[in-house]
N, C-alpha and C. Protein backbone atom coordinates (compact mmCIF):
# COMPACT_ATOMS: atom_id res chain seq x y z
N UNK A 1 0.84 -1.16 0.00
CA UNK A 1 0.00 0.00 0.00
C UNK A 1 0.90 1.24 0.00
N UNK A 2 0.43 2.10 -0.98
CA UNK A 2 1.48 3.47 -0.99
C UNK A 2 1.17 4.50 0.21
N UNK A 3 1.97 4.98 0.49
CA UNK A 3 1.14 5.84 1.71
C UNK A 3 1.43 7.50 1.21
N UNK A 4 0.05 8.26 1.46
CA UNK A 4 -0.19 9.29 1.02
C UNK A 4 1.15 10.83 1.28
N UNK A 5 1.67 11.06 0.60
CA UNK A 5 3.01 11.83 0.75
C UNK A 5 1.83 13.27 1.74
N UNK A 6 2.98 13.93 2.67
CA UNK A 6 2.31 14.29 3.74
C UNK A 6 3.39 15.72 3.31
N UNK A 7 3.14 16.23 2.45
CA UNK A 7 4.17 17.95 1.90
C UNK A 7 3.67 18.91 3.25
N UNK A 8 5.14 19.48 3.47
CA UNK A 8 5.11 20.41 4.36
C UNK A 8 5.16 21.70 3.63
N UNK A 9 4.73 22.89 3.99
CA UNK A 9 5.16 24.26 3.32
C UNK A 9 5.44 25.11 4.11
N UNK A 10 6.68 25.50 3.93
CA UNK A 10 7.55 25.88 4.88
C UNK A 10 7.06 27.16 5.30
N UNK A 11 6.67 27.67 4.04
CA UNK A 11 6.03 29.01 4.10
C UNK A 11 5.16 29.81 4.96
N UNK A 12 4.34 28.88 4.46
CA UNK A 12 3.03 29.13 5.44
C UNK A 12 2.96 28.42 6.85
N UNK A 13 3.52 27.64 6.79
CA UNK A 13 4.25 26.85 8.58
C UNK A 13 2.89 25.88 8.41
N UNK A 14 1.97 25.44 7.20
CA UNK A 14 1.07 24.16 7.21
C UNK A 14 1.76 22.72 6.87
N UNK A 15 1.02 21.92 7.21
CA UNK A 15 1.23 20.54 6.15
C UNK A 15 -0.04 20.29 5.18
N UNK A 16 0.09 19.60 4.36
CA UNK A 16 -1.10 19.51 3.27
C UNK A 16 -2.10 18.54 3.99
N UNK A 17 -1.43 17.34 4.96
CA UNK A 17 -2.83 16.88 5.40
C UNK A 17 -3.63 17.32 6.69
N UNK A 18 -3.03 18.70 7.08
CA UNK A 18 -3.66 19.56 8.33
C UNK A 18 -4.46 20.17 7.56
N UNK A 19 -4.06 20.70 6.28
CA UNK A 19 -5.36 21.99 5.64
C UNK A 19 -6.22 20.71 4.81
N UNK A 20 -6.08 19.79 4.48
CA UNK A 20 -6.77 18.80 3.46
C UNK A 20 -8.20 18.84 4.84
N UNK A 21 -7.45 18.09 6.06
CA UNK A 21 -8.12 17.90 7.09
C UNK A 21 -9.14 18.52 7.35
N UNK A 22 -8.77 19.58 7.98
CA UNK A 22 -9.43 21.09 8.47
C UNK A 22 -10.44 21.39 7.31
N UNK A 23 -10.47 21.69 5.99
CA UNK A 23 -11.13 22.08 5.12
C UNK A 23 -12.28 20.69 5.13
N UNK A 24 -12.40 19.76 4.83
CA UNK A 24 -13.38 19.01 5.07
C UNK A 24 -13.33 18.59 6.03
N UNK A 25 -13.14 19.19 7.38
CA UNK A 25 -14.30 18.49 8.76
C UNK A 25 -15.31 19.33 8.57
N UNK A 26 -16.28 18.49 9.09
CA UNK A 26 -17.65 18.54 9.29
C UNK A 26 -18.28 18.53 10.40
N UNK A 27 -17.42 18.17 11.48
CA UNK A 27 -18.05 17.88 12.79
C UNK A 27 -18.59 19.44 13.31
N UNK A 28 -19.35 19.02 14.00
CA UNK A 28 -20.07 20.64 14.44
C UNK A 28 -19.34 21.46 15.34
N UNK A 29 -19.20 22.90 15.20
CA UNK A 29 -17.63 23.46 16.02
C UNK A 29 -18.81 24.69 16.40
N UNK A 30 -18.40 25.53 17.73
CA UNK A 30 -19.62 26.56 17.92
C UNK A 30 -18.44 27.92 17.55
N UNK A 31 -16.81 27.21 17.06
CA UNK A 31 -16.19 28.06 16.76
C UNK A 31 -16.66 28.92 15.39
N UNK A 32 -17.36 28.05 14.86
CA UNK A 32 -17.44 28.55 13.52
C UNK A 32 -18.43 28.94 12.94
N UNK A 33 -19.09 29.70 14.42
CA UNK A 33 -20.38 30.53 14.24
C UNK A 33 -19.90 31.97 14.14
N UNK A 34 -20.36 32.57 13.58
CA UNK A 34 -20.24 34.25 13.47
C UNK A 34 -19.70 34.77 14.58
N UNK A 35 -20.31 35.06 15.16
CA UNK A 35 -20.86 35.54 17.23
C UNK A 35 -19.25 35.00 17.92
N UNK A 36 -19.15 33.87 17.60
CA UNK A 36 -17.84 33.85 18.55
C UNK A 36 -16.90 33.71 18.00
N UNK A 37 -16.87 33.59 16.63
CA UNK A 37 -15.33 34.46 15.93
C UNK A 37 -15.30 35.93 15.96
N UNK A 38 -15.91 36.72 15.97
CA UNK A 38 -16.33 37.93 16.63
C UNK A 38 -15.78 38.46 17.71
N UNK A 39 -15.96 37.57 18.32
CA UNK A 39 -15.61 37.63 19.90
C UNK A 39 -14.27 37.24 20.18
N UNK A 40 -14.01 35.97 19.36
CA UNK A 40 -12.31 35.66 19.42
C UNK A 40 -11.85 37.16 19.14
N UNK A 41 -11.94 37.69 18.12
CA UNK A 41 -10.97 38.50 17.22
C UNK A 41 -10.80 40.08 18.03
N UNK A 42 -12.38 40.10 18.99
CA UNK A 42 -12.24 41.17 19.75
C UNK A 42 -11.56 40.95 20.71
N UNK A 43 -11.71 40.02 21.32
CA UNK A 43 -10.74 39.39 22.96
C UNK A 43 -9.46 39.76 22.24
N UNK A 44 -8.65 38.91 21.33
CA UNK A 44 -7.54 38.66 20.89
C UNK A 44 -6.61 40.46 20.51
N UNK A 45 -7.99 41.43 20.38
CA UNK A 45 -7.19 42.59 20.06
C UNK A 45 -7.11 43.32 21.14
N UNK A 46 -8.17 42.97 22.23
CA UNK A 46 -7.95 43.43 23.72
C UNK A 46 -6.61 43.23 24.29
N UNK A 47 -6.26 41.94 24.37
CA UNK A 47 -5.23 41.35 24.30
C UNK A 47 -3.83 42.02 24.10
N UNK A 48 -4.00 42.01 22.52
CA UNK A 48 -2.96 42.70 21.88
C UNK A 48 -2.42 44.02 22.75
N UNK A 49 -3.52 44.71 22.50
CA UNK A 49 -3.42 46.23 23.24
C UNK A 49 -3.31 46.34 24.32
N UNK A 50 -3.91 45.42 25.57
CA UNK A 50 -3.44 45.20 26.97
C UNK A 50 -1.63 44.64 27.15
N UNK A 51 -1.22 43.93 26.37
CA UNK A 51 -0.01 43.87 26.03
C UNK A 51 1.22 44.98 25.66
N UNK A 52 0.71 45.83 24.95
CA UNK A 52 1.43 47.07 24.40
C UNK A 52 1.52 48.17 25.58
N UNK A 53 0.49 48.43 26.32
CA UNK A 53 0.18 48.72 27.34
C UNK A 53 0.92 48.69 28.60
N UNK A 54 1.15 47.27 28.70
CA UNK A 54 2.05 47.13 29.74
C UNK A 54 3.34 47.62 29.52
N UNK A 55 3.98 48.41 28.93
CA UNK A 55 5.07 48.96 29.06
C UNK A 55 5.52 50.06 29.49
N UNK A 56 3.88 50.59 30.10
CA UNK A 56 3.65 51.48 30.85
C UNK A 56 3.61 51.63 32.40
N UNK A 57 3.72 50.28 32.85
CA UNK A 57 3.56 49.72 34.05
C UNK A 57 5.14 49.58 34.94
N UNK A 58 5.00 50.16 35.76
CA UNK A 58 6.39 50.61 36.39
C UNK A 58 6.70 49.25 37.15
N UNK A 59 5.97 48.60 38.04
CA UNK A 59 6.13 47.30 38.58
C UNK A 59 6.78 45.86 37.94
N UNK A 60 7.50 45.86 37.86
CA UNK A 60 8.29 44.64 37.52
C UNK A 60 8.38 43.21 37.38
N UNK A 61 7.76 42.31 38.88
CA UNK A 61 7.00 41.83 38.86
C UNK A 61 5.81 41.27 38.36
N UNK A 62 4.50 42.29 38.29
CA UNK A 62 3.24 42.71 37.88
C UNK A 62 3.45 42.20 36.42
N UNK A 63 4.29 42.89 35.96
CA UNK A 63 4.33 43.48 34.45
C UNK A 63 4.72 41.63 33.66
N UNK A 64 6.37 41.27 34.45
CA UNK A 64 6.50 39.83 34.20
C UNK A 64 5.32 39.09 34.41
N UNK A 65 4.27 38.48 35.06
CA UNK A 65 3.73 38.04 35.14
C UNK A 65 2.38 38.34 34.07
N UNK A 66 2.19 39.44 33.98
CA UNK A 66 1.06 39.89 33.14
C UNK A 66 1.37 39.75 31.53
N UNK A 67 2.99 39.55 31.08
CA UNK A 67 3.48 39.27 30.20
C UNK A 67 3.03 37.73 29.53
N UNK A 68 3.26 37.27 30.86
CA UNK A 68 3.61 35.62 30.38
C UNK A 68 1.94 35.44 29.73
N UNK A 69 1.63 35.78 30.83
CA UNK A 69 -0.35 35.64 31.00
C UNK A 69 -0.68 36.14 29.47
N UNK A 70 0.05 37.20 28.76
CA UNK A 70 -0.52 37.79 28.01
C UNK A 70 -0.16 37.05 26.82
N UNK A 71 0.91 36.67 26.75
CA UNK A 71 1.79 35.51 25.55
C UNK A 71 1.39 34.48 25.31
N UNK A 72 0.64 33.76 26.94
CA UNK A 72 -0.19 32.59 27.06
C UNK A 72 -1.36 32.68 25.97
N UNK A 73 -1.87 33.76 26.51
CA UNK A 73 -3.13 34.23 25.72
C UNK A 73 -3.43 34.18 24.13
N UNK A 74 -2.33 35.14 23.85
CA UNK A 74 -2.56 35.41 22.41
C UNK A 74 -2.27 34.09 21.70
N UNK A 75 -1.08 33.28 22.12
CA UNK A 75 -0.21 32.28 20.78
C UNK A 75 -2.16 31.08 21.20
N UNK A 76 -2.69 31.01 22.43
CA UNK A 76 -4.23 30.31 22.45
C UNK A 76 -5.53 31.05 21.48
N UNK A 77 -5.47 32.02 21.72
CA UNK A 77 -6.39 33.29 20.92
C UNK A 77 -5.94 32.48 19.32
N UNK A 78 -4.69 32.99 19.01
CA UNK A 78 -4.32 32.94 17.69
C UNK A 78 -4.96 31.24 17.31
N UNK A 79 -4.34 30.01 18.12
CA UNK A 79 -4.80 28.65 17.41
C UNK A 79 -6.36 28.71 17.12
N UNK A 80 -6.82 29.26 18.11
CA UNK A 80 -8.48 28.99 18.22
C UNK A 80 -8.82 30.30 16.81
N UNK A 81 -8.20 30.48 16.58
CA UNK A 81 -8.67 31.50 15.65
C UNK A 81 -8.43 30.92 13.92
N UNK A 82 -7.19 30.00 13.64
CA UNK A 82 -6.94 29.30 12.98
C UNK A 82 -8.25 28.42 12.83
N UNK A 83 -8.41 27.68 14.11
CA UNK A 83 -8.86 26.18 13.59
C UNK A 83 -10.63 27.36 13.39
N UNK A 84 -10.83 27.99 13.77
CA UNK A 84 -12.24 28.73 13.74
C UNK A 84 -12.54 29.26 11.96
N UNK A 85 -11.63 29.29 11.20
CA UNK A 85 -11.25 29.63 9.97
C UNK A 85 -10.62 28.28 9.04
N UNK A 86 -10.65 27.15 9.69
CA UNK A 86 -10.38 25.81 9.22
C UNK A 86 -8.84 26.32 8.12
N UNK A 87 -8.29 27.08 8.80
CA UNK A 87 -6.35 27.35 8.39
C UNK A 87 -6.73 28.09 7.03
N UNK A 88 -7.77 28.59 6.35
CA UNK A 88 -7.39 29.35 5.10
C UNK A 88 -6.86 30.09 4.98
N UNK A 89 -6.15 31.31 5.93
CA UNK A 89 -5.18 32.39 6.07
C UNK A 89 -3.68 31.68 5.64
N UNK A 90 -3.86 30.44 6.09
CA UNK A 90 -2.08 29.88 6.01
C UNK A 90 -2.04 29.20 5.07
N UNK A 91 -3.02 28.96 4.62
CA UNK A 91 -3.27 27.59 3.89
C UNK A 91 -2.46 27.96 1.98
N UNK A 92 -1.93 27.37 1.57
CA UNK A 92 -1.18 26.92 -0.03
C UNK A 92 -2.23 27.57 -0.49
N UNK A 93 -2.21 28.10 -1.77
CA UNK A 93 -2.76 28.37 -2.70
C UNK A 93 -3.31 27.43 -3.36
N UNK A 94 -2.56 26.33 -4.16
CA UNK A 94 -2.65 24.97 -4.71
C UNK A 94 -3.53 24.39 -3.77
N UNK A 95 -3.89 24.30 -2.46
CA UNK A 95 -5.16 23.39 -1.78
C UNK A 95 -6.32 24.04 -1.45
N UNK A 96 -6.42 25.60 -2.05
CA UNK A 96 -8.20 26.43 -1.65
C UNK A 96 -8.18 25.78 -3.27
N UNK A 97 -10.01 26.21 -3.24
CA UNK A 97 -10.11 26.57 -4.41
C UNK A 97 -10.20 28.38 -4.77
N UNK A 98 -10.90 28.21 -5.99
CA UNK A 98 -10.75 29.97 -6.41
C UNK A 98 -11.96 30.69 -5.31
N UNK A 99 -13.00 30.32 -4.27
CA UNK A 99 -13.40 31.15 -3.60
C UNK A 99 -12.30 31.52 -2.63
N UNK A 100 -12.07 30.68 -2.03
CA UNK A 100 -11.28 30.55 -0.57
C UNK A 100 -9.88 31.38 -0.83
N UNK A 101 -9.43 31.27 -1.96
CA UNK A 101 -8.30 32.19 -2.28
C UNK A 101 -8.51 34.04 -2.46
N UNK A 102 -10.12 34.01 -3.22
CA UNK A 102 -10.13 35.33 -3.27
C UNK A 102 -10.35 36.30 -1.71
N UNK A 103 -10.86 34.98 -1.06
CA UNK A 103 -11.36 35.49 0.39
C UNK A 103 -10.26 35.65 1.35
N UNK A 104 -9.49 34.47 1.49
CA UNK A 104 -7.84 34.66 1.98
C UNK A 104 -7.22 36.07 1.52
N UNK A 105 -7.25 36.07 0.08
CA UNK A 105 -6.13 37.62 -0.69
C UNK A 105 -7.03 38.99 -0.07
N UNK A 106 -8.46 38.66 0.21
CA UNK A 106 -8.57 40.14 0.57
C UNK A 106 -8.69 40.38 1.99
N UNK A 107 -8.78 39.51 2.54
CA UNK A 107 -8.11 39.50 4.28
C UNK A 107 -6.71 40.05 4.12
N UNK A 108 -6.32 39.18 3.76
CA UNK A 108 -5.22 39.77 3.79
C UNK A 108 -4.52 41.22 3.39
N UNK A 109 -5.10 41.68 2.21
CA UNK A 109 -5.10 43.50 1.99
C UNK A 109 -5.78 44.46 2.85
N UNK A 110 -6.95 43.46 3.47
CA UNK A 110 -7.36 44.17 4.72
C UNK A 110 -6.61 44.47 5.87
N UNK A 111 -5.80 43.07 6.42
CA UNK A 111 -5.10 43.37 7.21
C UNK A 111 -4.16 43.68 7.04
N UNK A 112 -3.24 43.94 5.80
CA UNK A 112 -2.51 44.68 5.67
C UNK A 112 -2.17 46.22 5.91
N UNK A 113 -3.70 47.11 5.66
CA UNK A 113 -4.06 48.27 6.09
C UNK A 113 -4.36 48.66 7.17
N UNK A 114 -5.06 47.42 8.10
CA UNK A 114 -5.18 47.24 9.20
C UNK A 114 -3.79 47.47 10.24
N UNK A 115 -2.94 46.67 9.58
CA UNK A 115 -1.47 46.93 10.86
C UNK A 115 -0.49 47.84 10.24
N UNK A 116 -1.10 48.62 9.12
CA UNK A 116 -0.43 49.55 9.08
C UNK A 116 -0.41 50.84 10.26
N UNK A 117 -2.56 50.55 10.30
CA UNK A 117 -2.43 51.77 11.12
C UNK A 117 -2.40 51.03 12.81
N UNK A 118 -1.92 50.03 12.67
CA UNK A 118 -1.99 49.38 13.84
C UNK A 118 0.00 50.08 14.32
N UNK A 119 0.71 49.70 13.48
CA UNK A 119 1.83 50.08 13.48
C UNK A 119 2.38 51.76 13.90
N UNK A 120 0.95 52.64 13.27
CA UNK A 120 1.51 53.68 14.22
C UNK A 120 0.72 53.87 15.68
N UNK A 121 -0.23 53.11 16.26
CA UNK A 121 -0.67 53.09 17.16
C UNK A 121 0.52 52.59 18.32
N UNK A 122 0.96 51.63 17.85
CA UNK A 122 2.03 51.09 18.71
C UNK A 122 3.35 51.39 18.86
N UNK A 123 3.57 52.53 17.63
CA UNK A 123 5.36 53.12 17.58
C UNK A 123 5.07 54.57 18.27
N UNK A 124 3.27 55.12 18.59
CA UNK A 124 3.19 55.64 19.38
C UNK A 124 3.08 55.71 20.97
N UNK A 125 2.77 54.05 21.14
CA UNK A 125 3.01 53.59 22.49
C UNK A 125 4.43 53.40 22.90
N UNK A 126 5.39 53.52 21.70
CA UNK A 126 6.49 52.94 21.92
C UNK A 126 7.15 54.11 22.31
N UNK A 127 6.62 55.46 21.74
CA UNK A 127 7.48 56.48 22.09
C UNK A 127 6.71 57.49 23.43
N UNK A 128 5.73 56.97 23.62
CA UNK A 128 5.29 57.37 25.03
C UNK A 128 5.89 56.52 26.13
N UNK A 129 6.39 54.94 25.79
CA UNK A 129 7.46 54.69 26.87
C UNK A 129 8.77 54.42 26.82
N UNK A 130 9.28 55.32 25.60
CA UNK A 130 10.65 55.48 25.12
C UNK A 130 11.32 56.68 26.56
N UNK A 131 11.84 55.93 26.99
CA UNK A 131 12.87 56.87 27.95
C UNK A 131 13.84 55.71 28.52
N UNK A 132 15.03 56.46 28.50
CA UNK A 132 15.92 55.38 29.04
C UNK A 132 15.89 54.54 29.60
N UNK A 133 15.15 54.73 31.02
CA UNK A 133 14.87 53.64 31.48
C UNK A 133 14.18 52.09 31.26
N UNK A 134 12.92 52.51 30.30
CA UNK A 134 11.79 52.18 29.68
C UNK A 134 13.13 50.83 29.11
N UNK A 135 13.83 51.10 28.15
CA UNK A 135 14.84 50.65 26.64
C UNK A 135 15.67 49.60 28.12
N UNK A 136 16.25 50.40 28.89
CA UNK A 136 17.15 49.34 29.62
C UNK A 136 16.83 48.42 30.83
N UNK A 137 15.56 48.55 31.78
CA UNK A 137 14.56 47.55 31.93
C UNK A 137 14.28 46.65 31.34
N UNK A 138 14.05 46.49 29.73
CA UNK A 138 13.50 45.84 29.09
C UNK A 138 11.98 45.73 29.32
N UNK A 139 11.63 47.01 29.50
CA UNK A 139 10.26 47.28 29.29
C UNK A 139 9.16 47.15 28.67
N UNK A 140 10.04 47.39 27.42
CA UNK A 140 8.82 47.71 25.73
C UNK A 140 8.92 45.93 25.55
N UNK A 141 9.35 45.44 25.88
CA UNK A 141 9.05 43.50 25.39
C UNK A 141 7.68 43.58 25.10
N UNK A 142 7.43 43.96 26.09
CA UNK A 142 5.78 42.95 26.31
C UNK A 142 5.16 44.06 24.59
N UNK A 143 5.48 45.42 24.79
CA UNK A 143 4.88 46.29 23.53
C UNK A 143 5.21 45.50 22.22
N UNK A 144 6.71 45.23 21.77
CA UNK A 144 7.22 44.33 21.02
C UNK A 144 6.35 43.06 21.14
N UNK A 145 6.45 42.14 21.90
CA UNK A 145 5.69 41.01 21.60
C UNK A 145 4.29 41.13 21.22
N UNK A 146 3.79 41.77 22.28
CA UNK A 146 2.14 42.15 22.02
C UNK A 146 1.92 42.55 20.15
N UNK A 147 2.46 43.13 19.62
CA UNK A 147 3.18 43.85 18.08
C UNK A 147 3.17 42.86 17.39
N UNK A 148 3.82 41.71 17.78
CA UNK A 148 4.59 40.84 16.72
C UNK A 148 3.22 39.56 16.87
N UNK A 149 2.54 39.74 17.91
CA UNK A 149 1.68 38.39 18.02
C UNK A 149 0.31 39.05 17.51
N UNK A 150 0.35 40.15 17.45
CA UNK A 150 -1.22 41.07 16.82
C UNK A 150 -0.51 40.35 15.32
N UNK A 151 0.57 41.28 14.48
CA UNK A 151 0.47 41.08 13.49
C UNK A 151 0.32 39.63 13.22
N UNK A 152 0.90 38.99 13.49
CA UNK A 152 0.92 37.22 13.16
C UNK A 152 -0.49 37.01 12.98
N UNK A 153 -1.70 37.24 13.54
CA UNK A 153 -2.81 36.74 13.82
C UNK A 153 -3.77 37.76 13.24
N UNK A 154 -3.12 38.93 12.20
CA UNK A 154 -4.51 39.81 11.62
C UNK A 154 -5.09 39.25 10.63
N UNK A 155 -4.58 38.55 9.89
CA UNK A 155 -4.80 37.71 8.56
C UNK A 155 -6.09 36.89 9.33
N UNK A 156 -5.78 36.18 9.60
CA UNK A 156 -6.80 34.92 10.64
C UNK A 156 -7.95 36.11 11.64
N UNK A 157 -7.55 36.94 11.75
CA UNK A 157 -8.78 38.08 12.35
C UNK A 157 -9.63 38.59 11.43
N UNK A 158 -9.09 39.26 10.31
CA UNK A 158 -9.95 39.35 9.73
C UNK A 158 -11.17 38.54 8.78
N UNK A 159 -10.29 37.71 9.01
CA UNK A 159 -11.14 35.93 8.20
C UNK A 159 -12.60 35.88 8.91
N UNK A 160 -12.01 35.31 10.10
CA UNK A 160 -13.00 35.23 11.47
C UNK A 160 -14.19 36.54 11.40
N UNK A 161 -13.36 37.59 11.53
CA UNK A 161 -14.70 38.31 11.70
C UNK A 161 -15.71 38.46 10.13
N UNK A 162 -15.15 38.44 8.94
CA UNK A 162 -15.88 38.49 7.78
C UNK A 162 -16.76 37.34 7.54
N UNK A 163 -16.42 36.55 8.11
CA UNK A 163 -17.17 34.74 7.83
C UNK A 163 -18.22 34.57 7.96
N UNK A 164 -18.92 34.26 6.96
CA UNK A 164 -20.24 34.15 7.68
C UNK A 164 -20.60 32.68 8.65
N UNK A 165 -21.45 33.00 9.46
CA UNK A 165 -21.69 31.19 9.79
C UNK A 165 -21.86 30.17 9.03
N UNK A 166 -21.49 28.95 9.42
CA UNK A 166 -21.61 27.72 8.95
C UNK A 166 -22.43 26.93 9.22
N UNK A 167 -23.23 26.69 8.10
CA UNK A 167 -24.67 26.22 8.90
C UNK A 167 -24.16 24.90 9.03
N UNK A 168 -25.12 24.59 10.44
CA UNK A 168 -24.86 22.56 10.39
C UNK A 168 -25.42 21.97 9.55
N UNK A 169 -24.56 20.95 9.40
CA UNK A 169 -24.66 19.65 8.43
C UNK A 169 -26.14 19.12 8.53
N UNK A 170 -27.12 19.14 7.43
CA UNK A 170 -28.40 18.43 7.41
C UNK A 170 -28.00 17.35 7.49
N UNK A 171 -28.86 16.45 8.63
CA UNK A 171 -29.00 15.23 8.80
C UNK A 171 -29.94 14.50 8.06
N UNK A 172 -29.78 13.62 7.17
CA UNK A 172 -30.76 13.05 6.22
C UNK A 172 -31.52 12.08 7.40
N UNK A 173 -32.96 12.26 7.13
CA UNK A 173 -34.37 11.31 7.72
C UNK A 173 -33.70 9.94 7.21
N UNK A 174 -33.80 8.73 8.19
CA UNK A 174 -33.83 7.64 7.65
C UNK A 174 -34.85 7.12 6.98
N UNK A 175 -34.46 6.35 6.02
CA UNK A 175 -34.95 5.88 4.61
C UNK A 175 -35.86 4.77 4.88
N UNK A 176 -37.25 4.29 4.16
CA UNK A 176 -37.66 2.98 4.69
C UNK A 176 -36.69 1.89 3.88
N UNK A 177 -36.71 0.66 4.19
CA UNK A 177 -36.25 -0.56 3.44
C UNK A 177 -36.74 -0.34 1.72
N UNK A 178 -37.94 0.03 1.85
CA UNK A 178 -38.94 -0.50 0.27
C UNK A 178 -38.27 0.41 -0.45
N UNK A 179 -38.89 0.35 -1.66
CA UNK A 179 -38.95 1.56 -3.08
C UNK A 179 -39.57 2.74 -2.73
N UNK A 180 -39.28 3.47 -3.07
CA UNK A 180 -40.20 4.62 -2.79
C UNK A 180 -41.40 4.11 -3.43
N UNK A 181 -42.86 4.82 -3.35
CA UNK A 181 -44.21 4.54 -3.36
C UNK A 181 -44.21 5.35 -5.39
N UNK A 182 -44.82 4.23 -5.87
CA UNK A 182 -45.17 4.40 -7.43
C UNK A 182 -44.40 3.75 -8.21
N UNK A 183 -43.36 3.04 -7.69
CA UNK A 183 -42.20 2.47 -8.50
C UNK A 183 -42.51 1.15 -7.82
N UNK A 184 -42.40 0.47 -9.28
CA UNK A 184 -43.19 -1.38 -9.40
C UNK A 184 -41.81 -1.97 -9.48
């Protein structure tokens, strides 16, 4: 028996039988209702920005801890946001078809504009806690990370929130044994 070649793409950080996968499950997910990809994508930018934030926070301690909490958060935010979008943000070109690609390419120009102006929101947080101290603390991390884990995850945000729901799978009525009625 040949066994099915399992291509990685380096690119996009998928394998072909994670997006093959993901694209035809069927099982019922309440991720992949409107309402709470919605809600992912708003938590996840709360997130973001509660992250950037903290570099404002003089406590040391506090701040480490609220870091980790916050890193915890997002790289969880971000998977659940993937599998809520069944990976089409990451996903090969060669495995959508032509809807799923046009819908991927304009997420993606969305969020492209999106972290642009996301980018001066945060090089303005960066220079409200630009002071020496701020730089040799190692303060701005959490601003930096918070930055680098927003962008990673706008592609997959904007997916989520544009999507419409997925209706559940009709369950077909069981069938009697006979012919249907008129057929001899």
């Amino acid at each position: 028996m040949k066994s099915r070649r399992n291509r990685f793409f380096w690119l996009e950080g998928v394998t072909e039988r994670e997006v093959v996968r993901n694209l035809n499950d069927t099982t019922p997910s309440r991720l992949r209702s409107r309402e709470v990809r919605r809600g992912l994508v708003a938590f996840t930018a709360a997130v973001a920005l509660g992250m950037g934030t903290l570099a404002l926070l003089p406590d040391d301690k506090l701040r480490s801890y609220l870091e980790f909490a916050g890193i915890a958060a997002l790289i969880t935010l971000y998977l659940l946001l993937r599998k809520s979008i069944r990976i089409i943000a990451e996903a090969p070109t060669e495995l959508l078809d032509e809807r799923q690609i046009a819908m991927r390419d304009s997420a993606h120009t969305i969020a492209y504009r999106i972290l642009s102006l996301a980018s001066v929101f945060f090089l303005a947080l960066f220079m409200v806690a630009d002071d020496a101290d701020t730089i040799a603390e190692g303060r701005a991390t959490s601003l930096v990370l918070g930055f680098l884990l927003f962008a990673a995850s706008l592609p997959s945000m904007v997916l989520a929130w544009s999507l419409p729901s997925e209706a559940p799978e009709a369950v077909d009525p069981p069938t009697s044994a006979g012919p249907p009625h008129g057929d001899a």
